[in-house]
Protein backbone atom coordinates (compact mmCIF):
# COMPACT_ATOMS: atom_id res chain seq x y z
CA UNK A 1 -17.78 23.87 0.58
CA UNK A 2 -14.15 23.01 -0.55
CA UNK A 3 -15.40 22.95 -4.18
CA UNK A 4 -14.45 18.76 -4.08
CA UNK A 5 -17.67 16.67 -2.98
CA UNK A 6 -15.90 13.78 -1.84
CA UNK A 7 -12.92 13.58 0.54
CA UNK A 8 -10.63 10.83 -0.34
CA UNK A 9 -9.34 9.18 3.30
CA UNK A 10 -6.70 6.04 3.67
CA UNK A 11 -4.28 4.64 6.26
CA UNK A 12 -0.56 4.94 6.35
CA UNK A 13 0.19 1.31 4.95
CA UNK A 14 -1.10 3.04 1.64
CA UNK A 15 3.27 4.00 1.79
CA UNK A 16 2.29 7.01 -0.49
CA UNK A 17 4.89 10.07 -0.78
CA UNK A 18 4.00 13.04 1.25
CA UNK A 19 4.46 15.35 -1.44
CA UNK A 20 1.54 13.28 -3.45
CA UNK A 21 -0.87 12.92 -0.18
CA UNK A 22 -0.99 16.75 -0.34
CA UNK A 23 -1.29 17.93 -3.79
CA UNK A 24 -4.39 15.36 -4.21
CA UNK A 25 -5.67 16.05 -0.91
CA UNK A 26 -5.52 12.96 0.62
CA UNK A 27 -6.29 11.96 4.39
CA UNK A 28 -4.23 9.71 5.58
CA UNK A 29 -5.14 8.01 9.57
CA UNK A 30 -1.68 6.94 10.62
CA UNK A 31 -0.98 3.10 12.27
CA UNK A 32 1.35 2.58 15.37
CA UNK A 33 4.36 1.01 15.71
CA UNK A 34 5.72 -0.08 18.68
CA UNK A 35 9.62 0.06 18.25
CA UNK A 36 12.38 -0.10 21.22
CA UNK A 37 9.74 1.10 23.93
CA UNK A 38 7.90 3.69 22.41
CA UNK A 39 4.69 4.00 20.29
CA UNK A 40 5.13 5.60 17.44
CA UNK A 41 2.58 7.34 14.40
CA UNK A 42 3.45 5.90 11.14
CA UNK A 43 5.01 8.08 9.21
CA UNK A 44 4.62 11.26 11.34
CA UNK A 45 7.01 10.46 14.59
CA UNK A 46 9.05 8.00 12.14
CA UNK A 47 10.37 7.74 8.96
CA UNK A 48 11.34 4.45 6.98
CA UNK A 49 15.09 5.39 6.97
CA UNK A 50 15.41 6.04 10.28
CA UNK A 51 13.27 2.35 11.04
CA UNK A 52 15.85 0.77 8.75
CA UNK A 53 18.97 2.08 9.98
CA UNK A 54 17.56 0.75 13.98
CA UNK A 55 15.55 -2.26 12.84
CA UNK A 56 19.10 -4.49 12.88
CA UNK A 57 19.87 -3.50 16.21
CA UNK A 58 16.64 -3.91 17.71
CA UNK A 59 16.42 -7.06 20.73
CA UNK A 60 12.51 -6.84 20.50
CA UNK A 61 10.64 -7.46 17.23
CA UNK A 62 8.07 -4.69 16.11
CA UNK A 63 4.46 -4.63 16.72
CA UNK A 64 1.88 -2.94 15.21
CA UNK A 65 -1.46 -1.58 16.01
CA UNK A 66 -4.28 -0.08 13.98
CA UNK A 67 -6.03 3.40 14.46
CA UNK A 68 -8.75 3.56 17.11
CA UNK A 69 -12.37 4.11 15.71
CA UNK A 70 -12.17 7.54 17.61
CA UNK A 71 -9.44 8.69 15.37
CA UNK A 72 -11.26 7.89 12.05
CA UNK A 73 -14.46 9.69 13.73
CA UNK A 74 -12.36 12.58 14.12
CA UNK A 75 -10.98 12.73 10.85
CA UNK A 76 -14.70 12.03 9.15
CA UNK A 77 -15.78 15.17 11.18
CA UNK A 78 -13.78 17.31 10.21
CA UNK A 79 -13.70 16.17 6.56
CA UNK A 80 -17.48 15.92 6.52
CA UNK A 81 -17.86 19.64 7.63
CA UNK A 82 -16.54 21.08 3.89
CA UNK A 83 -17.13 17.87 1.98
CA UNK A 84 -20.70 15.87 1.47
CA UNK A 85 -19.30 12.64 1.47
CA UNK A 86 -16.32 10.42 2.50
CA UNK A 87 -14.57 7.49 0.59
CA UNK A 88 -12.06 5.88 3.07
CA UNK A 89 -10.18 2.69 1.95
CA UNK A 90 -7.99 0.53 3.54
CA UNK A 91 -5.59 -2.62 4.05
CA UNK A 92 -6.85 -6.06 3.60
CA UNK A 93 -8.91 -6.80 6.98
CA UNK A 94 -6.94 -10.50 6.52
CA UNK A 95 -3.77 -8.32 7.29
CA UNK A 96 -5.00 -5.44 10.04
CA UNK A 97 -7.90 -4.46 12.01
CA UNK A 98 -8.21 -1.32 10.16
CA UNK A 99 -10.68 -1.56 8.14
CA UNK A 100 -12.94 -2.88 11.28
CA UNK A 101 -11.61 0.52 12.94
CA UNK A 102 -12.86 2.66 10.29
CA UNK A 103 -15.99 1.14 9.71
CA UNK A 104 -16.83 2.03 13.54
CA UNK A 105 -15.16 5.57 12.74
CA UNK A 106 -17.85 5.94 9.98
CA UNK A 107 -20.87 4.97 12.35
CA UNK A 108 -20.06 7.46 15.33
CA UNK A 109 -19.84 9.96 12.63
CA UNK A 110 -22.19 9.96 10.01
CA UNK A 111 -22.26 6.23 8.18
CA UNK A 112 -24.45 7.10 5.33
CA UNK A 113 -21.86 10.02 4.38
CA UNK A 114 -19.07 8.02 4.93
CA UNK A 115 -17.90 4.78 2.56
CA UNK A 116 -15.15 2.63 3.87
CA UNK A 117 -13.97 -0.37 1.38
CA UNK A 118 -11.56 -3.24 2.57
CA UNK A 119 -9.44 -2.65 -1.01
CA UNK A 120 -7.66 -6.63 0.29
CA UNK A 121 -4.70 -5.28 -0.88
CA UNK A 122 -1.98 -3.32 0.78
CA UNK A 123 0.79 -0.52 0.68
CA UNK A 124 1.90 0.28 -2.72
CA UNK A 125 -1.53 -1.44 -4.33
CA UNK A 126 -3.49 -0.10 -1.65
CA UNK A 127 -1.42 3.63 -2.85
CA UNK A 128 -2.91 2.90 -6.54
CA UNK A 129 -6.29 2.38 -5.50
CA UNK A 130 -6.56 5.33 -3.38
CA UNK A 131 -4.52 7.17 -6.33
CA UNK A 132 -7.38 6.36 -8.21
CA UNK A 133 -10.12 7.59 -6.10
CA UNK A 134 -8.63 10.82 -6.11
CA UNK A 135 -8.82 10.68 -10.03
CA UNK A 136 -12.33 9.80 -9.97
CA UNK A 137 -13.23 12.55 -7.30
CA UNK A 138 -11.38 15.19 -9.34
CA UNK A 139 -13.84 14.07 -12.23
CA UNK A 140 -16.65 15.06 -10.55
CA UNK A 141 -17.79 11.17 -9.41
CA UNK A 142 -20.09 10.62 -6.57
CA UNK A 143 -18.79 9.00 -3.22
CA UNK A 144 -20.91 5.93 -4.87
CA UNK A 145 -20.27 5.75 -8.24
CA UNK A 146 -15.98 6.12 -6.30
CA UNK A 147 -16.93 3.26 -4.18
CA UNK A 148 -18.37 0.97 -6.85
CA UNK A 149 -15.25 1.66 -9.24
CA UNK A 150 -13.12 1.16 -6.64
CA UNK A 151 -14.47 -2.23 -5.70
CA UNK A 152 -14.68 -3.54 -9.01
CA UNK A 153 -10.64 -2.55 -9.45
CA UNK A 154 -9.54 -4.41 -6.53
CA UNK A 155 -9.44 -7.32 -8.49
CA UNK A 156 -7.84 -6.10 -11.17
CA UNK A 157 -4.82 -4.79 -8.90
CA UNK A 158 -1.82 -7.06 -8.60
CA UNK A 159 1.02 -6.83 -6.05
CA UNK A 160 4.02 -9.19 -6.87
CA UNK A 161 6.82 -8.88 -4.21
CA UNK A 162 9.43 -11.36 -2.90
CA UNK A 163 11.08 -10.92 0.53
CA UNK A 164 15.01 -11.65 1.74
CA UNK A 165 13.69 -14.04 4.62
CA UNK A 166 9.88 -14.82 5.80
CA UNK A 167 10.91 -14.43 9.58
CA UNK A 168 9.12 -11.26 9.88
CA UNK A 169 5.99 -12.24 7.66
CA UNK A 170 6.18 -15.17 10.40
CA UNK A 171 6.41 -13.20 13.24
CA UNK A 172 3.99 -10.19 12.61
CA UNK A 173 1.64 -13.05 12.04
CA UNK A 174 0.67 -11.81 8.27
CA UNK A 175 2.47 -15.33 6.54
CA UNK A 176 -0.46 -16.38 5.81
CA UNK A 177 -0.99 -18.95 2.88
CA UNK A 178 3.23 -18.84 2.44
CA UNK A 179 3.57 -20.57 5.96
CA UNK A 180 3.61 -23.47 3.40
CA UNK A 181 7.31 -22.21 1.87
CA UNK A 182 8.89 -22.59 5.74
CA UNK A 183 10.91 -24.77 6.59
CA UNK A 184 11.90 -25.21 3.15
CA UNK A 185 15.69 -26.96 3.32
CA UNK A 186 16.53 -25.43 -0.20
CA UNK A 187 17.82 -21.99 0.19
CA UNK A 188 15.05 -20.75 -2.26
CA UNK A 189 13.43 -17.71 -2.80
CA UNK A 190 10.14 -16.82 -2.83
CA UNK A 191 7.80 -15.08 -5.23
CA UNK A 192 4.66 -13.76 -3.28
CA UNK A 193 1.42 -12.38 -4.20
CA UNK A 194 -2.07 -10.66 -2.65
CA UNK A 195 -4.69 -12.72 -3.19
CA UNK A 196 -8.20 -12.64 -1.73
CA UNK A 197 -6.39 -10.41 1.08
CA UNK A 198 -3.61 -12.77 2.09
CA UNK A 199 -0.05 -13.06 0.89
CA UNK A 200 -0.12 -16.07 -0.80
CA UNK A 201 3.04 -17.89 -2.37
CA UNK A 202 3.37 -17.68 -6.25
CA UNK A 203 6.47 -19.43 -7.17
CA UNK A 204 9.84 -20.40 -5.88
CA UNK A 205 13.22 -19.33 -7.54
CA UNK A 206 16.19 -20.30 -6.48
CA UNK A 207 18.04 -16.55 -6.08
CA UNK A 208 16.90 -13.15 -4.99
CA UNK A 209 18.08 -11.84 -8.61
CA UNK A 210 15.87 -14.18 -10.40
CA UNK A 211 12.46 -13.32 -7.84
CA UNK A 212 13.10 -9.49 -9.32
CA UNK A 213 13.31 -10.67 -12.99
CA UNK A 214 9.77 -12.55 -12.30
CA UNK A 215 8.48 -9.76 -10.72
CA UNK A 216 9.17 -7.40 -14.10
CA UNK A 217 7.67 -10.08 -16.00
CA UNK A 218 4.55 -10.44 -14.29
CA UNK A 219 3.62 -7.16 -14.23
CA UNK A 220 4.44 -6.86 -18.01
CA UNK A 221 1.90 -9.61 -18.04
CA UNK A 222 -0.67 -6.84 -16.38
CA UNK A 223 -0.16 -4.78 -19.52
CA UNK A 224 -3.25 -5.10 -21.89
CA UNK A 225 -1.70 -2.64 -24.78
CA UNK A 226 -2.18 0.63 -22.88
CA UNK A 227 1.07 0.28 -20.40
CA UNK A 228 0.54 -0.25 -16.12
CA UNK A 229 0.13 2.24 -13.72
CA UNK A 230 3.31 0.89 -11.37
CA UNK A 231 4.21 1.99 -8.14
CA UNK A 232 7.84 0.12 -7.29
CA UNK A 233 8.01 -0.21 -3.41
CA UNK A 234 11.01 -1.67 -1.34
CA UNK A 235 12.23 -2.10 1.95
CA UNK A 236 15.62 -0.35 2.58
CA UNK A 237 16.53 -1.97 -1.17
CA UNK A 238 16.68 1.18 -3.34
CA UNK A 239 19.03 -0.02 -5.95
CA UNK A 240 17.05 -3.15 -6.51
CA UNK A 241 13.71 -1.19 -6.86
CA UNK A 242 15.17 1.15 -9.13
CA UNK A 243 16.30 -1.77 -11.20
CA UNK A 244 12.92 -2.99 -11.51
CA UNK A 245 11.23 0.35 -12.27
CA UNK A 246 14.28 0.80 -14.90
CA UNK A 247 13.00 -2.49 -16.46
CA UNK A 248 9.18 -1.26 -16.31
CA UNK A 249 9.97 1.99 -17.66
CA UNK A 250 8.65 1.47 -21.25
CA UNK A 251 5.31 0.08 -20.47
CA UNK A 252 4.75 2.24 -17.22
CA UNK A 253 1.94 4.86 -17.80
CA UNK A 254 2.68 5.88 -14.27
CA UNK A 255 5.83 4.78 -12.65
CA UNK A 256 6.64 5.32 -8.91
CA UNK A 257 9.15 3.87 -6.37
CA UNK A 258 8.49 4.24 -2.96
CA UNK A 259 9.98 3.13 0.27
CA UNK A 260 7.82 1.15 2.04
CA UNK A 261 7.03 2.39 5.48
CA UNK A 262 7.89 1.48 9.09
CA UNK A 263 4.14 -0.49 9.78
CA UNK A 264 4.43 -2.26 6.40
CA UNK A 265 8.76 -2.66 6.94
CA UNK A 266 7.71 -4.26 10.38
CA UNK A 267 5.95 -6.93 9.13
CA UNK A 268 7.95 -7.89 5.52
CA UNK A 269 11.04 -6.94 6.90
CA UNK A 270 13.95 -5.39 5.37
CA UNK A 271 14.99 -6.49 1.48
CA UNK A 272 11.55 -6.32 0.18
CA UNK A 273 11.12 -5.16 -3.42
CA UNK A 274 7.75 -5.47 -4.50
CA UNK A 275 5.22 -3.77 -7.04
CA UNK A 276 1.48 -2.63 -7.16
CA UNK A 277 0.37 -2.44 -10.53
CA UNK A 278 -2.83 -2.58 -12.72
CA UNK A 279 -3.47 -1.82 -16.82
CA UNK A 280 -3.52 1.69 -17.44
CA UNK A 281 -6.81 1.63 -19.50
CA UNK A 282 -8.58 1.01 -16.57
CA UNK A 283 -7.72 4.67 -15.23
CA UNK A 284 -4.62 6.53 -16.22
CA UNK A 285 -3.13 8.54 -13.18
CA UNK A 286 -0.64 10.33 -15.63
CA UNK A 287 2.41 9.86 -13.02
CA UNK A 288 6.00 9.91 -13.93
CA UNK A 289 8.68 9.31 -13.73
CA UNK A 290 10.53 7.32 -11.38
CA UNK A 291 13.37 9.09 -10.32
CA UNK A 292 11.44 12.13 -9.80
CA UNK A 293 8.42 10.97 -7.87
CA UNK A 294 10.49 11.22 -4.57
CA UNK A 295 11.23 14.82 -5.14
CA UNK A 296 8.13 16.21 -6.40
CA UNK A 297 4.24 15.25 -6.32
């Protein structure tokens, strides 16, 4: 045995740093994109700054695809050979047919040693979620007691993020309940949310500036006296992020910014500045800070 029970599996719109997916021993079963006439892994055949640098150029607009069952089976096998059990959780099934995907992974495997959970959330909240399982594991918690703490987060896990144009929400089919903000004759911007799975709209301001400075106070809003556990994530808009995670720097128990990966990019498009947070009581990941995340674990 590996000494670690459970084996802690998610997919690549989880957008966590490499560096961090090792040292906590993370799986992560990659997505495709399908960019300029080639299928690529998420994250393993392309990077976000190489996405961003093409995605202006590009004539066709991105597609996506999620992992076929067989590639979660594979993964749960060889996991499941030096670990009992298996939590694996994933994007919103409103957003992506993972979670479908894994759940037949699970059953040509072994499906009472395996626990998939829809976390209806996605990349950087989806990140903090499967942050914390890896917290809980290295505590000694059973793949059940993982799965029932996990669930009972979700909930608690809020993802505020505004975008510079819904096009590609519109396009990748993932608008969801913010199809209602198109169309909208008033060059406004909009202030989205995650809720029950889907992006939904939260508010409308009327620049880009003032959608980041309702974004910081939301998630100050999260804080219940103990701080947030914040990971920062953004579309080829590093300054901006930085910005916000400079702002959320005194109540951040962990602090993060991350760029948001090519499966995720495809589908918010480029501009996005976003966070996943939650209140730090709930399970401290002890995480910081900021401008060091991207250079070490």
């Amino acid at each position: 045995m590996s000494g670690r029970k459970i084996a802690i599996v998610t997919d690549s719109t989880a957008d966590l740093p490499p560096q961090l997916v090792k040292a906590r021993a993370i799986t992560v079963v990659p997505l495709t994109l399908h960019f300029e006439g080639r299928s690529l892994l998420d994250g393993v055949d392309i990077r976000p700054s190489e996405f961003y640098r093409k995605l202006p150029n590009v004539t066709t607009h991105p597609t996506t695809s999620q992992p076929a069952p067989g590639e979660f089976a594979e993964a749960y096998g060889q996991l499941l050979t030096d670990h009992e059990e298996v939590v694996s959780i994933h994007i919103s099934e409103k957003l992506s047919g993972t979670y479908a995907s894994a759940l037949q992974g699970a059953e040509m495997t072994d499906a009472k040693r395996v626990r998939v959970i829809d976390s209806q959330l996605a990349s950087m909240s989806l990140g903090l979620l499967t942050l914390a399982a890896t917290e809980m594991a290295a505590q000694g918690s059973d793949a059940e007691s993982v799965a029932q703490r996990i669930t009972a987060m979700r909930e608690q896990v809020q993802t505020y993020f505004s975008v510079a144009t819904l096009e590609f929400l519109r396009r990748g089919g993932r608008i969801g309940r913010a199809s209602a903000l198109l169309g909208s004759v008033l060059q406004v911007k909009p202030v989205l949310c995650i809720r029950d799975g889907l992006v939904t709209p939260l508010e409308r301001v009327r620049t880009f500036d003032r959608a980041l400075n309702r974004i910081v106070e939301l998630t100050r809003e999260v804080d219940r006296g103990h701080g947030v556990c914040v990971i920062v994530g953004h579309a080829d808009a590093e300054a901006d992020a930085e910005r916000v995670a400079r702002e959320l720097e005194p109540i951040a128990e962990t602090l993060m910014i991350q760029p948001l990966g090519p499966v995720v990019g495809a589908h918010a498009g480029p501009g996005v500045v976003g966070v996943g947070c939650y209140p730090a009581d709930i399970l401290p990941l002890k995480i910081k800070p900021a401008a060091s995340a991207r250079t070490r674990a």
